[in-house]
PDB file of N, CA and C in Angstrom:
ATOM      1  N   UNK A   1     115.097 102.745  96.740  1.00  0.00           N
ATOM      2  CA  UNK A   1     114.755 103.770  97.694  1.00  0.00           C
ATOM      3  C   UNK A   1     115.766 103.817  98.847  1.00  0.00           C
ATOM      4  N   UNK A   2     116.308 102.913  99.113  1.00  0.00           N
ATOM      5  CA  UNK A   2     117.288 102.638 100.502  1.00  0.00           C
ATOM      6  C   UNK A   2     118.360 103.702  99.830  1.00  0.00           C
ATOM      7  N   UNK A   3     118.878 103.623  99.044  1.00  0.00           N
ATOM      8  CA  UNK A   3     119.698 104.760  98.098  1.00  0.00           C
ATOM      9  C   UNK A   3     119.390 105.929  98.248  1.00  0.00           C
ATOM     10  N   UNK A   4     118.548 106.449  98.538  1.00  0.00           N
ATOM     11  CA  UNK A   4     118.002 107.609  98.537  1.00  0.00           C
ATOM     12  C   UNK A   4     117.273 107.932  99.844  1.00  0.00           C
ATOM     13  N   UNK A   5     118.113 107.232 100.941  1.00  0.00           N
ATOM     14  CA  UNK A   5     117.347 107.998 102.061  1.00  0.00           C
ATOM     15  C   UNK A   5     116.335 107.112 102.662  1.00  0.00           C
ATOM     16  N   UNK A   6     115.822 105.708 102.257  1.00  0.00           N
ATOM     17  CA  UNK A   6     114.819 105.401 102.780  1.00  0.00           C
ATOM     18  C   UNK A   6     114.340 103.880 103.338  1.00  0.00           C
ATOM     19  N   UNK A   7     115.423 103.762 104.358  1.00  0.00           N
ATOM     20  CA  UNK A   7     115.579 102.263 104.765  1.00  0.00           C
ATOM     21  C   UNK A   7     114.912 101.877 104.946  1.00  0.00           C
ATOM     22  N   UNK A   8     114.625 100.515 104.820  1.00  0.00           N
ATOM     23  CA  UNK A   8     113.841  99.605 105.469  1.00  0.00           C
ATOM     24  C   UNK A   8     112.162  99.485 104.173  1.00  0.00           C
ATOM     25  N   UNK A   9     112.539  99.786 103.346  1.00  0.00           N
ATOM     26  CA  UNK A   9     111.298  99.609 102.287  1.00  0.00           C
ATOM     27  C   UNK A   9     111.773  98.350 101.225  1.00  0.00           C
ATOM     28  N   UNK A  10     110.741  97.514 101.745  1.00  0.00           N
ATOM     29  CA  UNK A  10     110.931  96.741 100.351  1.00  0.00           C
ATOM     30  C   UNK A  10     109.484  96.375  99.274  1.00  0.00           C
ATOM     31  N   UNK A  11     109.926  95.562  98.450  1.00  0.00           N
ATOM     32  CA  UNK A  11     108.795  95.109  97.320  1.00  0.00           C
ATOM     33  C   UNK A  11     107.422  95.462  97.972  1.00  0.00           C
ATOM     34  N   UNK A  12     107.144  94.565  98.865  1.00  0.00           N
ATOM     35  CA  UNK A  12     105.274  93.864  99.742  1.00  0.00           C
ATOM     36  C   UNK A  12     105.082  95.710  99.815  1.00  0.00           C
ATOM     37  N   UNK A  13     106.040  96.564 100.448  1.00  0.00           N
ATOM     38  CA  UNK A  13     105.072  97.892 100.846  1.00  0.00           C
ATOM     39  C   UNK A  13     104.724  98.452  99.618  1.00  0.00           C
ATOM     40  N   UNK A  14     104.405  98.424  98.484  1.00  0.00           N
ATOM     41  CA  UNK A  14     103.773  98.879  97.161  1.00  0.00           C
ATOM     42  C   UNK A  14     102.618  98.584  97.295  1.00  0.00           C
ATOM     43  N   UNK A  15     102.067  97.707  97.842  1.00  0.00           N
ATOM     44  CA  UNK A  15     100.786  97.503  98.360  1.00  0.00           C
ATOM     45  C   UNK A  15      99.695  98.656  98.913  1.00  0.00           C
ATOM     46  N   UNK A  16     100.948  99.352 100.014  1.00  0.00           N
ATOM     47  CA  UNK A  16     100.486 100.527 100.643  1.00  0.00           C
ATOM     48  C   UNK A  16     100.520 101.498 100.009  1.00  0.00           C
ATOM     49  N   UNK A  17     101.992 102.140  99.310  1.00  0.00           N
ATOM     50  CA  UNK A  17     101.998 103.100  98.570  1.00  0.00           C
ATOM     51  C   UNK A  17     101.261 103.405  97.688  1.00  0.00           C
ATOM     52  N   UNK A  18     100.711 102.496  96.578  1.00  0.00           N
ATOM     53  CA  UNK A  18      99.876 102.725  95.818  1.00  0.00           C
ATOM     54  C   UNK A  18      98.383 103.120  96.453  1.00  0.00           C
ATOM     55  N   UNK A  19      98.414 102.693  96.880  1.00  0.00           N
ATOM     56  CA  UNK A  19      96.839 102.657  97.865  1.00  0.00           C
ATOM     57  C   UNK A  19      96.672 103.349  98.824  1.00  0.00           C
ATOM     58  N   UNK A  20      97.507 104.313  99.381  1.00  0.00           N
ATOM     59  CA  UNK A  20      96.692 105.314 100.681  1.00  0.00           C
ATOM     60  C   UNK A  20      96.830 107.115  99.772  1.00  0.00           C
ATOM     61  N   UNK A  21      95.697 107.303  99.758  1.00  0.00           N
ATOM     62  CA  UNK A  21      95.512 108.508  99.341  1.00  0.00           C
ATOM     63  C   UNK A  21      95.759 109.541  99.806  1.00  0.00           C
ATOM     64  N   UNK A  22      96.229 110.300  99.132  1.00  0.00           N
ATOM     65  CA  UNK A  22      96.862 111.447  99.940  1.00  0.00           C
ATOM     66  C   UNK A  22      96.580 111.842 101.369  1.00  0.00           C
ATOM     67  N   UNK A  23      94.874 112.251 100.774  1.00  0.00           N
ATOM     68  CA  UNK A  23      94.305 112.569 102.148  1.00  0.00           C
ATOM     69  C   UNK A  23      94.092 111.352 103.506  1.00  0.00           C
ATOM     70  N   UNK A  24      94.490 110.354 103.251  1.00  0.00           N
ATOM     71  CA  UNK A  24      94.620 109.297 103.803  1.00  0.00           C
ATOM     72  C   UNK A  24      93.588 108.201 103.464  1.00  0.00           C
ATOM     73  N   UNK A  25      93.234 107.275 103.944  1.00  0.00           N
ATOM     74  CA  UNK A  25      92.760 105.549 103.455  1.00  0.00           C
ATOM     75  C   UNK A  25      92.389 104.718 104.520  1.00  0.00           C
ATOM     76  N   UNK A  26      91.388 104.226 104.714  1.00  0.00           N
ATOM     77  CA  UNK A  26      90.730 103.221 105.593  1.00  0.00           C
ATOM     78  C   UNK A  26      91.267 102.118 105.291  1.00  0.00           C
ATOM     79  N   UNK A  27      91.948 101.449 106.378  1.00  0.00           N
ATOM     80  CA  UNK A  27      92.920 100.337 106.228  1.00  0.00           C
ATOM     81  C   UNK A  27      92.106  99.122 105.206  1.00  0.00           C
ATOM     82  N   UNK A  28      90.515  99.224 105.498  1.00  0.00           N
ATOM     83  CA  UNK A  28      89.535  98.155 105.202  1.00  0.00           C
ATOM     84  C   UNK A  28      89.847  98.467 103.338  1.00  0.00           C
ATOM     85  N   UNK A  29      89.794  99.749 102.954  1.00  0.00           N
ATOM     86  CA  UNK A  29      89.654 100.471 101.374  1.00  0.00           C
ATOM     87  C   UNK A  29      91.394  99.599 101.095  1.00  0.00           C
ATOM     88  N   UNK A  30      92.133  99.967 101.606  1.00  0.00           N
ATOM     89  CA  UNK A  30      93.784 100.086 101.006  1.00  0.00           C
ATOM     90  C   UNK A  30      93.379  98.010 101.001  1.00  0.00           C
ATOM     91  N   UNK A  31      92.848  97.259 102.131  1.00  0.00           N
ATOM     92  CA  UNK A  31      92.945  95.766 101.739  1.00  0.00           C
ATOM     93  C   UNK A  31      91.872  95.361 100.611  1.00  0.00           C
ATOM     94  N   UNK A  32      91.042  96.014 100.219  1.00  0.00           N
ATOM     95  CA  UNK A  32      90.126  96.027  99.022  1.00  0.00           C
ATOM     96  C   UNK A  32      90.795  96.524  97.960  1.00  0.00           C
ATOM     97  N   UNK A  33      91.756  97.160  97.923  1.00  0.00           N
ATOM     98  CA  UNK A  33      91.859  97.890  96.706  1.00  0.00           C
ATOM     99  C   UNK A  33      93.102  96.697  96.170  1.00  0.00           C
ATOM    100  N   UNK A  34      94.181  96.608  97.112  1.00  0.00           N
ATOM    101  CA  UNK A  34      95.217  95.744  97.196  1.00  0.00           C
ATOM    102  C   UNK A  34      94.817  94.678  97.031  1.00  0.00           C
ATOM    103  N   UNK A  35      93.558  93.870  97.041  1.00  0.00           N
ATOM    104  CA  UNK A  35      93.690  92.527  97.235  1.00  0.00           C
ATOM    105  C   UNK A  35      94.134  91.309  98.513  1.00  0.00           C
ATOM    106  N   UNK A  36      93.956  92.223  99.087  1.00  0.00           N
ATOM    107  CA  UNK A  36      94.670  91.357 100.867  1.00  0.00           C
ATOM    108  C   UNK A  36      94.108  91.446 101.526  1.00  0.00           C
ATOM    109  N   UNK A  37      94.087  90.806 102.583  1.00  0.00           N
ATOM    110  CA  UNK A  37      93.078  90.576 103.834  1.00  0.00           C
ATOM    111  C   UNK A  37      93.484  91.896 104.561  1.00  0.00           C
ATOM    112  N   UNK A  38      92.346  92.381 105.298  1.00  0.00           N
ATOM    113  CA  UNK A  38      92.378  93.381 106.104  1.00  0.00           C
ATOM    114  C   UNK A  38      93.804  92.959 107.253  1.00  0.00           C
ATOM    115  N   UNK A  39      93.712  92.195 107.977  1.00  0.00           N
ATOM    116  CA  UNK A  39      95.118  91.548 108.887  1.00  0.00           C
ATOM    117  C   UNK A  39      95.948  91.355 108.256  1.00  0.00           C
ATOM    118  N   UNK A  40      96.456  91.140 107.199  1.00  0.00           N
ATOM    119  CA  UNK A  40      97.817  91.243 106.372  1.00  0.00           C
ATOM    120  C   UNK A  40      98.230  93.110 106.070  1.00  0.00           C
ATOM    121  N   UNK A  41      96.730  93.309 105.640  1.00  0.00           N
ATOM    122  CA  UNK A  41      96.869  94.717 105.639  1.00  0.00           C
ATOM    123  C   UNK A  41      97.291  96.048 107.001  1.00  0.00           C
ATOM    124  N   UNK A  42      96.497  95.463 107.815  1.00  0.00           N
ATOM    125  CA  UNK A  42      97.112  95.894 109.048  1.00  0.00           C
ATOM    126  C   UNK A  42      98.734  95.790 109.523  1.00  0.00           C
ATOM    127  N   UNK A  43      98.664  94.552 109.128  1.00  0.00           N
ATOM    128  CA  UNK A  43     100.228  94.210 109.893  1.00  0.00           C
ATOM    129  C   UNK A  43     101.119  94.851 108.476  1.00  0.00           C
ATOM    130  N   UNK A  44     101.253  95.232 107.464  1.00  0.00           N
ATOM    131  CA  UNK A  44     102.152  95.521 106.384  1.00  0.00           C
ATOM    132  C   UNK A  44     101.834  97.347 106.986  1.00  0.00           C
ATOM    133  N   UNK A  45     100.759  97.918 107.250  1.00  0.00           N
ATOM    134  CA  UNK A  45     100.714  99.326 107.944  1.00  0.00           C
ATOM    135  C   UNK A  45     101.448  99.648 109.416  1.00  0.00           C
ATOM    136  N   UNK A  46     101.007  98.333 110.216  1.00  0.00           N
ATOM    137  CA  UNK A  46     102.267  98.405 111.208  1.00  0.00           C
ATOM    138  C   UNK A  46     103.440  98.677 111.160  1.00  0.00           C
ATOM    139  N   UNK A  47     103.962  97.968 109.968  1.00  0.00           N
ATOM    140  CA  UNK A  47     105.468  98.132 109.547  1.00  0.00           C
ATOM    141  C   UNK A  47     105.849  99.308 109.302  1.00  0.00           C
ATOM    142  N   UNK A  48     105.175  99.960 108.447  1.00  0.00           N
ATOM    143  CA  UNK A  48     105.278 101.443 107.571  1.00  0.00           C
ATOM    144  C   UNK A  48     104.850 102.200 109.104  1.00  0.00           C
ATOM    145  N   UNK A  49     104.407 102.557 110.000  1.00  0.00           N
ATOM    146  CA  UNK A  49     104.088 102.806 110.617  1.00  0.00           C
ATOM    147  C   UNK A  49     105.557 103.152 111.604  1.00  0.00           C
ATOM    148  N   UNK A  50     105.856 102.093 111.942  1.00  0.00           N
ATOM    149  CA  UNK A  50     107.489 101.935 112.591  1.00  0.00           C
ATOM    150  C   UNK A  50     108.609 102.248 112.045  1.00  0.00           C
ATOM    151  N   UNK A  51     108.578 102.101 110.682  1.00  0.00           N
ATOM    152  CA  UNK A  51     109.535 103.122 109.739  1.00  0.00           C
ATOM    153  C   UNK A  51     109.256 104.123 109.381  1.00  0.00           C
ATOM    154  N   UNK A  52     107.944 105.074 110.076  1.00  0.00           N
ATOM    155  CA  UNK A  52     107.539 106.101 110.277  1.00  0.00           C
ATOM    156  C   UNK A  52     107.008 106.979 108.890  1.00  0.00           C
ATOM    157  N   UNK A  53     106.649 106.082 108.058  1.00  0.00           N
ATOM    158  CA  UNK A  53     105.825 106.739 106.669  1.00  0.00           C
ATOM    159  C   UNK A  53     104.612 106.797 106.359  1.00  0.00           C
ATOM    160  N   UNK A  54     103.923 106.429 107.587  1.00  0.00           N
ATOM    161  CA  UNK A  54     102.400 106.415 107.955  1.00  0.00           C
ATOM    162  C   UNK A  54     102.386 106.641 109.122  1.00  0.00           C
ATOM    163  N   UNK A  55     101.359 106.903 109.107  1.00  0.00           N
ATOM    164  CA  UNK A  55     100.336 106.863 111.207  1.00  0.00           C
ATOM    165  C   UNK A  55      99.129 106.463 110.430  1.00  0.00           C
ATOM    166  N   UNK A  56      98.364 105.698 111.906  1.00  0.00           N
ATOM    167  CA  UNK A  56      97.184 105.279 111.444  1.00  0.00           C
ATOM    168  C   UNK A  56      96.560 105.949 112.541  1.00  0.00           C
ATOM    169  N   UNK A  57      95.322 106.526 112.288  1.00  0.00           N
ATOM    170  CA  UNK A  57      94.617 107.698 112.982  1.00  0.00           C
ATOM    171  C   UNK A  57      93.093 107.278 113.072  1.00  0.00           C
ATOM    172  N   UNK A  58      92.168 107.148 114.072  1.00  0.00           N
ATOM    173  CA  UNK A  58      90.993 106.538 114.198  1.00  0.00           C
ATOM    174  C   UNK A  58      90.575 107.445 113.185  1.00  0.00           C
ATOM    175  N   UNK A  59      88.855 106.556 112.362  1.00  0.00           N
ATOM    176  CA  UNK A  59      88.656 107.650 111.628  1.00  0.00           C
ATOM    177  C   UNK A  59      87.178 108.564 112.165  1.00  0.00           C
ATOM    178  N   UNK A  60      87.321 109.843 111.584  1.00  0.00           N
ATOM    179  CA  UNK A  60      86.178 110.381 112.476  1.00  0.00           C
ATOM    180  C   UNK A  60      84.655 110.113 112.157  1.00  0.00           C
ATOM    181  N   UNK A  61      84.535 109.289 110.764  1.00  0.00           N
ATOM    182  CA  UNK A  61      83.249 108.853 111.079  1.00  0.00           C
ATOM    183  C   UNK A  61      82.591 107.699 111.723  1.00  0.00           C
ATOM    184  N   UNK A  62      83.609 106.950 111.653  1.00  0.00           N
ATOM    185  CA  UNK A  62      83.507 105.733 112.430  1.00  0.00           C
ATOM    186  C   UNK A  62      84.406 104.994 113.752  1.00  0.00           C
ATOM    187  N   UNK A  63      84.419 105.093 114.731  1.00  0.00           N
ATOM    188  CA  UNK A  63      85.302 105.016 115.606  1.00  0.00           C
ATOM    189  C   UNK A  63      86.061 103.497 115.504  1.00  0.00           C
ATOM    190  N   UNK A  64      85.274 102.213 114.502  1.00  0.00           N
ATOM    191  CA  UNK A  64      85.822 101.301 114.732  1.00  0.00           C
ATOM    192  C   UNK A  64      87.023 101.158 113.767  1.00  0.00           C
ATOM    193  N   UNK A  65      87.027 102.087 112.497  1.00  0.00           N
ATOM    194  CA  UNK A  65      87.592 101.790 111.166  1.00  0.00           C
ATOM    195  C   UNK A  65      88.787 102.803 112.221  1.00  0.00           C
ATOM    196  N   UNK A  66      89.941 102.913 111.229  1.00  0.00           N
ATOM    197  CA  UNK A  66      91.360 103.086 111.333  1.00  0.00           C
ATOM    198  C   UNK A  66      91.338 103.528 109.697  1.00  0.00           C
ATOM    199  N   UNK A  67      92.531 104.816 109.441  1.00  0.00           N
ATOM    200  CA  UNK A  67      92.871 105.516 108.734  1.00  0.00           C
ATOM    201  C   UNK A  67      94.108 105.360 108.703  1.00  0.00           C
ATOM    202  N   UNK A  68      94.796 105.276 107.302  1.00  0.00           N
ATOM    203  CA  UNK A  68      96.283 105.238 107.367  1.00  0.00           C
ATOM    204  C   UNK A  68      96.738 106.664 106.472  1.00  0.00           C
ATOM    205  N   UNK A  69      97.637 107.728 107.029  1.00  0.00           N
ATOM    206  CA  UNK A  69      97.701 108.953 106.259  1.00  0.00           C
ATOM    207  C   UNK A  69      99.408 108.938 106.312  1.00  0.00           C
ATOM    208  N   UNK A  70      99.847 109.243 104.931  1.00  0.00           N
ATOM    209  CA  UNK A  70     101.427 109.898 105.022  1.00  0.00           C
ATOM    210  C   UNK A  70     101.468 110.652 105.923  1.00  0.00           C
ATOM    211  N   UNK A  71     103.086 110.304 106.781  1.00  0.00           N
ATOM    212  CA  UNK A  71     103.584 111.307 107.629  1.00  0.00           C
ATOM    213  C   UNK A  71     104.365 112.309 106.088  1.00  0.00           C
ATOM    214  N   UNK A  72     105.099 113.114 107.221  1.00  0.00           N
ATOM    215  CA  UNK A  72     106.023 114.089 106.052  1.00  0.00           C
ATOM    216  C   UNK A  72     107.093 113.188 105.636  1.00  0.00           C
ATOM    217  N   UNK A  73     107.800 112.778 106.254  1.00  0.00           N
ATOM    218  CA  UNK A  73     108.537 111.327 105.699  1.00  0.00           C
ATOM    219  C   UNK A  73     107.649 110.361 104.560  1.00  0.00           C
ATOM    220  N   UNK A  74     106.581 110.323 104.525  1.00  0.00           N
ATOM    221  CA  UNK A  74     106.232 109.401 103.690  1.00  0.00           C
ATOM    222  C   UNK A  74     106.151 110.333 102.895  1.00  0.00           C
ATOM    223  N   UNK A  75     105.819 111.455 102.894  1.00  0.00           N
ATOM    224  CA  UNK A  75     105.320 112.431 101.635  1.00  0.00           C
ATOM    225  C   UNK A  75     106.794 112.903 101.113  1.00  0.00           C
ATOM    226  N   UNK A  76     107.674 112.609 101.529  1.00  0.00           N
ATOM    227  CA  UNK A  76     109.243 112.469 100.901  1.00  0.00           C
ATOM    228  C   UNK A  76     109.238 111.392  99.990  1.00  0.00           C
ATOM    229  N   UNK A  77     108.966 110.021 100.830  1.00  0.00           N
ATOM    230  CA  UNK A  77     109.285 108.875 100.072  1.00  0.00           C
ATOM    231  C   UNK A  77     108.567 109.178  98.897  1.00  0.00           C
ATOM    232  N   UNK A  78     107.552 109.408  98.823  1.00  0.00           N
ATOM    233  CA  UNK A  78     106.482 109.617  97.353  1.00  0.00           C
ATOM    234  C   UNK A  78     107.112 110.217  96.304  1.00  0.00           C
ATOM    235  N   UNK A  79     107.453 111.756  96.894  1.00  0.00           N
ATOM    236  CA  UNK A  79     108.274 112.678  95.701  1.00  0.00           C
ATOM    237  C   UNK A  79     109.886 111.640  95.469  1.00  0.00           C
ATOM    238  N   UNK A  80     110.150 111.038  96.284  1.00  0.00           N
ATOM    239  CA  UNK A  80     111.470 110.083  95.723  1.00  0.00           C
ATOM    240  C   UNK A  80     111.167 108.889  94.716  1.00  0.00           C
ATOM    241  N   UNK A  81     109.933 108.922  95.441  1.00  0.00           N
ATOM    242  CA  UNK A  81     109.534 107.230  94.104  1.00  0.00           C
ATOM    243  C   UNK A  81     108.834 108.345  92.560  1.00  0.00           C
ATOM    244  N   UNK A  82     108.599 109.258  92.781  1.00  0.00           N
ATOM    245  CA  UNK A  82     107.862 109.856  91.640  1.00  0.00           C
ATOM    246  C   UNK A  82     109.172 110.391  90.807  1.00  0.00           C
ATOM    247  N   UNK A  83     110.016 110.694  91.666  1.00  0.00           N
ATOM    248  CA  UNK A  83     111.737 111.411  91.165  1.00  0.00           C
ATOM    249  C   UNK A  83     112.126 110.180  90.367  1.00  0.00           C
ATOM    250  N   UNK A  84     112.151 108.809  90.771  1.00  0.00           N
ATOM    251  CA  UNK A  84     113.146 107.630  90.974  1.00  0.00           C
ATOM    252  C   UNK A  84     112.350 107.020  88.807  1.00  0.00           C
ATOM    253  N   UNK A  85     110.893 107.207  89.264  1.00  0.00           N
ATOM    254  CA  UNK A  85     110.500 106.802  88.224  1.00  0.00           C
ATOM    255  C   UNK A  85     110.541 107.542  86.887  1.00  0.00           C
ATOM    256  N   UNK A  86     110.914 109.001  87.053  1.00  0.00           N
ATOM    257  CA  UNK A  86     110.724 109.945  86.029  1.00  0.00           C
ATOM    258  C   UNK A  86     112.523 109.743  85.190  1.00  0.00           C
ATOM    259  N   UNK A  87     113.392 109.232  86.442  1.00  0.00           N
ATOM    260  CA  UNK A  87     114.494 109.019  85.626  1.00  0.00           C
ATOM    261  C   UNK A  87     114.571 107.956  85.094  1.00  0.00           C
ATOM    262  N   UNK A  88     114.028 106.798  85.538  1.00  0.00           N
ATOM    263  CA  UNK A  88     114.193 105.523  84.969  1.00  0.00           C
ATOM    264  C   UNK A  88     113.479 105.900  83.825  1.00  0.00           C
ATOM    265  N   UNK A  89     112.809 106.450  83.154  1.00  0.00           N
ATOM    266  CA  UNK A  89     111.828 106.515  82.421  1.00  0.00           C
ATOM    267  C   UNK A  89     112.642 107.502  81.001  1.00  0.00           C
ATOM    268  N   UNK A  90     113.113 108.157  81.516  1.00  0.00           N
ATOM    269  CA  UNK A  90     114.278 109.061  80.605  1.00  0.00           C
ATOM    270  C   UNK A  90     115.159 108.391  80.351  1.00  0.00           C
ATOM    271  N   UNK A  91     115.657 107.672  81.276  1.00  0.00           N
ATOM    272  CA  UNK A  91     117.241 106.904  80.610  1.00  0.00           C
ATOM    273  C   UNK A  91     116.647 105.691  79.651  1.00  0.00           C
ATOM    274  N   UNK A  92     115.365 105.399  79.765  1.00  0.00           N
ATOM    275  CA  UNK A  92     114.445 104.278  78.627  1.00  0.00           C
ATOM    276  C   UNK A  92     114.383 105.101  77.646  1.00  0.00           C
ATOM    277  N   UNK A  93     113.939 106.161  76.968  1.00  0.00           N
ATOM    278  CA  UNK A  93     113.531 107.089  76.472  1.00  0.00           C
ATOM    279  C   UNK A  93     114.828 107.126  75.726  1.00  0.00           C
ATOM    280  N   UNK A  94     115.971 107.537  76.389  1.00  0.00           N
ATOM    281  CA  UNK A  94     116.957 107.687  75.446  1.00  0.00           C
ATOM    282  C   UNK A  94     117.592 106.335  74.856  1.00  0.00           C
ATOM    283  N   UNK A  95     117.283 105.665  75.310  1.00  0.00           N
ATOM    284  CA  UNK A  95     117.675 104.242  74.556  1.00  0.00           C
ATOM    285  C   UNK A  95     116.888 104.126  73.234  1.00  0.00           C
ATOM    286  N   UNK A  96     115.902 104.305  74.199  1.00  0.00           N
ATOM    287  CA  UNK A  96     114.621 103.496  72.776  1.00  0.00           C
ATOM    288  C   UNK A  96     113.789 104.676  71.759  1.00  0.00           C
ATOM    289  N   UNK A  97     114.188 105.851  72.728  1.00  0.00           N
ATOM    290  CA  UNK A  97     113.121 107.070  71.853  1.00  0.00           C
ATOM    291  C   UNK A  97     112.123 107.721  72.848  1.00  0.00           C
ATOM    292  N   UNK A  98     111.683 108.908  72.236  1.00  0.00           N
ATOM    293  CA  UNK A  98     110.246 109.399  72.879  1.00  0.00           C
ATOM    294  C   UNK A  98     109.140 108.420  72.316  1.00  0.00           C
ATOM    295  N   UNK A  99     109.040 108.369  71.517  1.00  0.00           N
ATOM    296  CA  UNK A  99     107.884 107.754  70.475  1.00  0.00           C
ATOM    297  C   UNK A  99     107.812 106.063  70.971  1.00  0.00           C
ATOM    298  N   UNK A 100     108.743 105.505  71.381  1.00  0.00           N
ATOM    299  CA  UNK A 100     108.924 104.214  71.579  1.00  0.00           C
ATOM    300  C   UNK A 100     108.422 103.870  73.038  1.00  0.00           C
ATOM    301  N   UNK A 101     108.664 105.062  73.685  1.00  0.00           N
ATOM    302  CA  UNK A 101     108.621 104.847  75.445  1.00  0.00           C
ATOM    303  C   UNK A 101     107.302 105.181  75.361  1.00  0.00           C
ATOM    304  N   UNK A 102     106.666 106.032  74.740  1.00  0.00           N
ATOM    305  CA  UNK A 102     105.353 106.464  75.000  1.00  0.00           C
ATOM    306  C   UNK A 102     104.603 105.309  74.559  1.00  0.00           C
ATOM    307  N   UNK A 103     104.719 104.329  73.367  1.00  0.00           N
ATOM    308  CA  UNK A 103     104.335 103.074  73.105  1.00  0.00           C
ATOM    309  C   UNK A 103     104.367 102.344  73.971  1.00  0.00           C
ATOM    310  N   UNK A 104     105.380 101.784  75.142  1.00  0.00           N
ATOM    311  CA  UNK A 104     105.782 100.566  76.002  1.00  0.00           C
ATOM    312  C   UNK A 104     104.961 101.492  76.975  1.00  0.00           C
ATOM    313  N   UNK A 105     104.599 102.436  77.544  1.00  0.00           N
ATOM    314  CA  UNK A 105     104.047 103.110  78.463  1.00  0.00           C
ATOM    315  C   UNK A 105     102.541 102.500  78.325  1.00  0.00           C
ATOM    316  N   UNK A 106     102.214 102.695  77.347  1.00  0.00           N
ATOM    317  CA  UNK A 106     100.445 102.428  76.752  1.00  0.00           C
ATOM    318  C   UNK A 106     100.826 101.201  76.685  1.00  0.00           C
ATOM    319  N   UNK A 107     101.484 100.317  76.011  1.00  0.00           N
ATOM    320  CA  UNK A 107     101.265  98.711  76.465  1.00  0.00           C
ATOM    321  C   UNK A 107     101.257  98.530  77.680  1.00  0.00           C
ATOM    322  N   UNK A 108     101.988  98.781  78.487  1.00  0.00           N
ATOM    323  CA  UNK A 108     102.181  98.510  80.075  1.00  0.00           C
ATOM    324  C   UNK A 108     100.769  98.810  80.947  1.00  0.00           C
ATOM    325  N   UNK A 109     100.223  99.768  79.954  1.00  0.00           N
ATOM    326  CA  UNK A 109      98.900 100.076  81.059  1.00  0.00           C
ATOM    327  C   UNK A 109      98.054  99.438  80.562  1.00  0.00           C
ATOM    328  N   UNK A 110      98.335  99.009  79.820  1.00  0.00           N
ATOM    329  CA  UNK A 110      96.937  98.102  78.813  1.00  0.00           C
ATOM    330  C   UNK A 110      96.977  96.393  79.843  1.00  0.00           C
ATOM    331  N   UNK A 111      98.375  96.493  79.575  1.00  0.00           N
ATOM    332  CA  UNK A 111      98.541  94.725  80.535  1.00  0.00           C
ATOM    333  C   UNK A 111      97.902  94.616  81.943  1.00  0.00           C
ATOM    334  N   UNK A 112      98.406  95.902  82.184  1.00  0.00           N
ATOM    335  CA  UNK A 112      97.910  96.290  84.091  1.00  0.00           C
ATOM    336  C   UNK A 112      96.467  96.278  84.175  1.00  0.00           C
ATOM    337  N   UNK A 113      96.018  96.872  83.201  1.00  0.00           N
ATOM    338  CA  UNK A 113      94.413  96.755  83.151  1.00  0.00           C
ATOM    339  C   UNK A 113      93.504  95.885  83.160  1.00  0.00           C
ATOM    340  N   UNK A 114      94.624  94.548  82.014  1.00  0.00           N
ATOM    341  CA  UNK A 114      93.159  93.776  82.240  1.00  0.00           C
ATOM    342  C   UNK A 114      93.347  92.413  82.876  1.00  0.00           C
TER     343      UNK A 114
END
């Protein structure tokens, strides 16, 4: 991603990316979903926060919870990681095949699953 515009991202923020929903994510949901303590979770949103691919926004049903929502910068980074993966995924494809990638695709989600 630094290649493409987007310093300062490494491995640990996949944590976030995967996990704040479009419409945005209760910091408490994104450390449940992730597996991490709410304070690890906080402080990894801080970060993203300062590299400006989130804001965290009180939420309106609850004044104590905190919301983490893509800025427009983050909603860049997304279409770059969704860009980044569709080519890696073609240049596999032509190595190995359509038929072959669509196989390692379904294994891969099968592993992730269980």
């Amino acid at each position: 991603m630094h290649a493409r515009g987007f310093p300062g991202i490494r491995l640990v923020h996949i944590a976030l990316i995967r996990n704040v929903d479009e419409g945005g994510t209760r910091i408490s949901e994104i450390a449940r979903r992730a597996g991490m303590t709410k304070q690890a979770t906080g402080q990894l949103a801080s970060e993203f926060v300062e590299l400006g691919y989130i804001r965290i926004v009180p939420d309106p049903t609850d004044g104590r919870a905190k919301i983490a929502e893509y800025t427009a910068k983050g909603k860049r980074l997304l279409r770059a990681i969704v860009a980044s993966i569709r080519e890696t995924e073609s240049r596999f494809a032509a190595v190995i095949g359509e038929e072959e990638m669509a196989r390692l695709k379904e294994t891969l989600t099968l592993l992730l699953t269980r």
